[in-house]
C-alpha atoms as a PDB file:
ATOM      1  CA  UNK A   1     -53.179  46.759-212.120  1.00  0.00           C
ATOM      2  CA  UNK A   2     -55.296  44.182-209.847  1.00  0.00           C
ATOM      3  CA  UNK A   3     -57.834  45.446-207.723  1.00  0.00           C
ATOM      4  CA  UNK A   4     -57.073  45.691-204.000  1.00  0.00           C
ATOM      5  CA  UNK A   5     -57.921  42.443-201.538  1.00  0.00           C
ATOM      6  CA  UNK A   6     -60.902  42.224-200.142  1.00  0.00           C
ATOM      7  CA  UNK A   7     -61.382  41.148-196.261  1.00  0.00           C
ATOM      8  CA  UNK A   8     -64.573  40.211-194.079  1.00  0.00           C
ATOM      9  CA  UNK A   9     -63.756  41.168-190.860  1.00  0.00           C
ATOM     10  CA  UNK A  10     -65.455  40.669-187.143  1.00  0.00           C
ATOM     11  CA  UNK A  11     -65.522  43.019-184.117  1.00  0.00           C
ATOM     12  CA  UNK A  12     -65.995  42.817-180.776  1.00  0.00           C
ATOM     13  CA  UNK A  13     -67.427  46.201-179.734  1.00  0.00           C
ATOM     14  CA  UNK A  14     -66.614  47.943-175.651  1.00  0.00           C
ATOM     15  CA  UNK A  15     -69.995  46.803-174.603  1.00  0.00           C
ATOM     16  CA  UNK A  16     -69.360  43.059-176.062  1.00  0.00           C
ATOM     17  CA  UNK A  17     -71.485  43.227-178.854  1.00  0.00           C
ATOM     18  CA  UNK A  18     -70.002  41.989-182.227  1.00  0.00           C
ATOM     19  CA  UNK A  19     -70.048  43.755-185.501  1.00  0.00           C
ATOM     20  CA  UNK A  20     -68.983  42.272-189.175  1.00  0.00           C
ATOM     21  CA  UNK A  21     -68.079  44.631-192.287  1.00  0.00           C
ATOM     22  CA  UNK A  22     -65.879  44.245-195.441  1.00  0.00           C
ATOM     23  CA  UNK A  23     -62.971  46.411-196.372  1.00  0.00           C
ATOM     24  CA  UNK A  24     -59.879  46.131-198.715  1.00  0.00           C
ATOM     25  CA  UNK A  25     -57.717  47.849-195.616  1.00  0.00           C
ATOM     26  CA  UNK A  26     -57.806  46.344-192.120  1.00  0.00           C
ATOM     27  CA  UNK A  27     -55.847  48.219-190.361  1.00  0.00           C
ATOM     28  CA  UNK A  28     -57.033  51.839-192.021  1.00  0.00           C
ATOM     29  CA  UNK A  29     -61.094  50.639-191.015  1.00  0.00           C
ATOM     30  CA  UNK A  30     -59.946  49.805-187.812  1.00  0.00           C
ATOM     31  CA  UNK A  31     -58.634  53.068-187.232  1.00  0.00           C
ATOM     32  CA  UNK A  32     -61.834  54.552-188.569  1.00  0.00           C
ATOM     33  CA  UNK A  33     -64.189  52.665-186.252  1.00  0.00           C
ATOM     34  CA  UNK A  34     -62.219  53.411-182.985  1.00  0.00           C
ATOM     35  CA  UNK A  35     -62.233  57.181-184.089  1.00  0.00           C
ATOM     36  CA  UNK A  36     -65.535  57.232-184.292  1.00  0.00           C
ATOM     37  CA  UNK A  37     -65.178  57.723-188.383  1.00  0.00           C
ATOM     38  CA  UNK A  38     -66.798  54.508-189.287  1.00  0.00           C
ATOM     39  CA  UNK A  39     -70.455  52.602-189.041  1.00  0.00           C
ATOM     40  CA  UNK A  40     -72.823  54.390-186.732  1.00  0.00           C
ATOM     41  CA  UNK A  41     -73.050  50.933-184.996  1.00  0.00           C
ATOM     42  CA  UNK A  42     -69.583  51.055-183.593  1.00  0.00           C
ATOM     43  CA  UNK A  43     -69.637  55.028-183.196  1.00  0.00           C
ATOM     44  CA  UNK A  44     -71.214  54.633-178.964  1.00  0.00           C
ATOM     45  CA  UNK A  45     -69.683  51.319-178.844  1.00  0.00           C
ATOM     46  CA  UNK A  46     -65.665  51.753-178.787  1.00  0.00           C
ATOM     47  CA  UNK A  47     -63.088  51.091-178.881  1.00  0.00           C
ATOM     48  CA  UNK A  48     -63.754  48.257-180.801  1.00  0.00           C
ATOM     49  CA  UNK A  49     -61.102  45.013-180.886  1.00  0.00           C
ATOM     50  CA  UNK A  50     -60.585  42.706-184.305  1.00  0.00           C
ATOM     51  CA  UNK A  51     -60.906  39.850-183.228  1.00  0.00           C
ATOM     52  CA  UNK A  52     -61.355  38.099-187.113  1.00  0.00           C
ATOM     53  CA  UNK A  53     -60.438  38.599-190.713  1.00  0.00           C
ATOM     54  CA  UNK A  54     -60.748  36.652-193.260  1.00  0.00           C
ATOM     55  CA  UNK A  55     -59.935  37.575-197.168  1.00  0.00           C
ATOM     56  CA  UNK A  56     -62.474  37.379-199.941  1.00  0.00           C
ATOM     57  CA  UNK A  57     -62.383  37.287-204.074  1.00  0.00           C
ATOM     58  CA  UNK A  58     -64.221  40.103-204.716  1.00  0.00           C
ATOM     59  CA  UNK A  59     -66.427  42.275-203.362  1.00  0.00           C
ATOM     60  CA  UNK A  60     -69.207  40.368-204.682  1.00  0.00           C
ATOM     61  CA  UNK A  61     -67.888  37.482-202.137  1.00  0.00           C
ATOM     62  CA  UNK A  62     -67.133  39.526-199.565  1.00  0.00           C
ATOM     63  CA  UNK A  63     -70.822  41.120-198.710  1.00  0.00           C
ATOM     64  CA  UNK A  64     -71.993  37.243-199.232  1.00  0.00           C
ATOM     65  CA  UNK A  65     -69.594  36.225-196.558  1.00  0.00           C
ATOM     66  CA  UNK A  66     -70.402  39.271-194.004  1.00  0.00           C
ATOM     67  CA  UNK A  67     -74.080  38.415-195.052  1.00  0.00           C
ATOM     68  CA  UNK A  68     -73.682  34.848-193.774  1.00  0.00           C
ATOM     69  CA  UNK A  69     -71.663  35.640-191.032  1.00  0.00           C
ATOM     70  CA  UNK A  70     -74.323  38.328-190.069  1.00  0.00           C
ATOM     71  CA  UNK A  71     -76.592  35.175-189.622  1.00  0.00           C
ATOM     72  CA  UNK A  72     -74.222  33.199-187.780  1.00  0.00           C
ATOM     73  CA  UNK A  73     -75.912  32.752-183.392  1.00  0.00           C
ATOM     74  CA  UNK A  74     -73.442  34.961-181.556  1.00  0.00           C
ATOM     75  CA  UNK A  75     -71.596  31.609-180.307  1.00  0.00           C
ATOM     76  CA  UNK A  76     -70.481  30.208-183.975  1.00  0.00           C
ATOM     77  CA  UNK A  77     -69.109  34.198-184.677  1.00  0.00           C
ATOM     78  CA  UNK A  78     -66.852  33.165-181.396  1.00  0.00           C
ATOM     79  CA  UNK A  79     -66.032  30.316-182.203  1.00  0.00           C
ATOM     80  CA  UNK A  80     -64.994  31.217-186.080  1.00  0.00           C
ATOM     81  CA  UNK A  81     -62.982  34.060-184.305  1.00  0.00           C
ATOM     82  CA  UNK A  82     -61.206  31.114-181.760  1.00  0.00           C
ATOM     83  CA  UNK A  83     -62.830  32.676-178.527  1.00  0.00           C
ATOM     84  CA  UNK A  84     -65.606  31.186-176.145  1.00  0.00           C
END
């Protein structure tokens, strides 16, 4: 049995912030985040919008990739996602 895809994903919160995580199911985290289920980030800040995803090795790859992105000036997260 292989082990389940991993995906680096980016949010845009209600109040316009942005958020990155990891997860190996998009749509299920999603669901957790705008029930106010997932990070305690995005809890006061829904509903939250996916606005990128992008899939990953490992796990191992995937927290280097939301590390990097987590780095990234708001403007190059925006542009990565295809927005201004």
């Amino acid at each position: 049995m292989s082990a389940p895809p991993w995906f680096v994903y980016l949010l845009r919160c209600a109040d316009g912030t942005l958020y990155a995580g990891i997860t190996t199911n998009l749509d299920r985290r999603l669901a957790a985040h705008n029930a106010g289920a997932g990070a305690r980030y995005t809890r006061a800040r829904r509903p939250v919008e996916l606005i990128h995803a992008e899939p990953a090795a490992d796990r191992a790859a995937a927290s280097r990739r939301e590390a990097a992105l987590k780095k990234l000036p708001r403007a190059a997260k925006l542009a990565l996602a295809g927005q201004s």
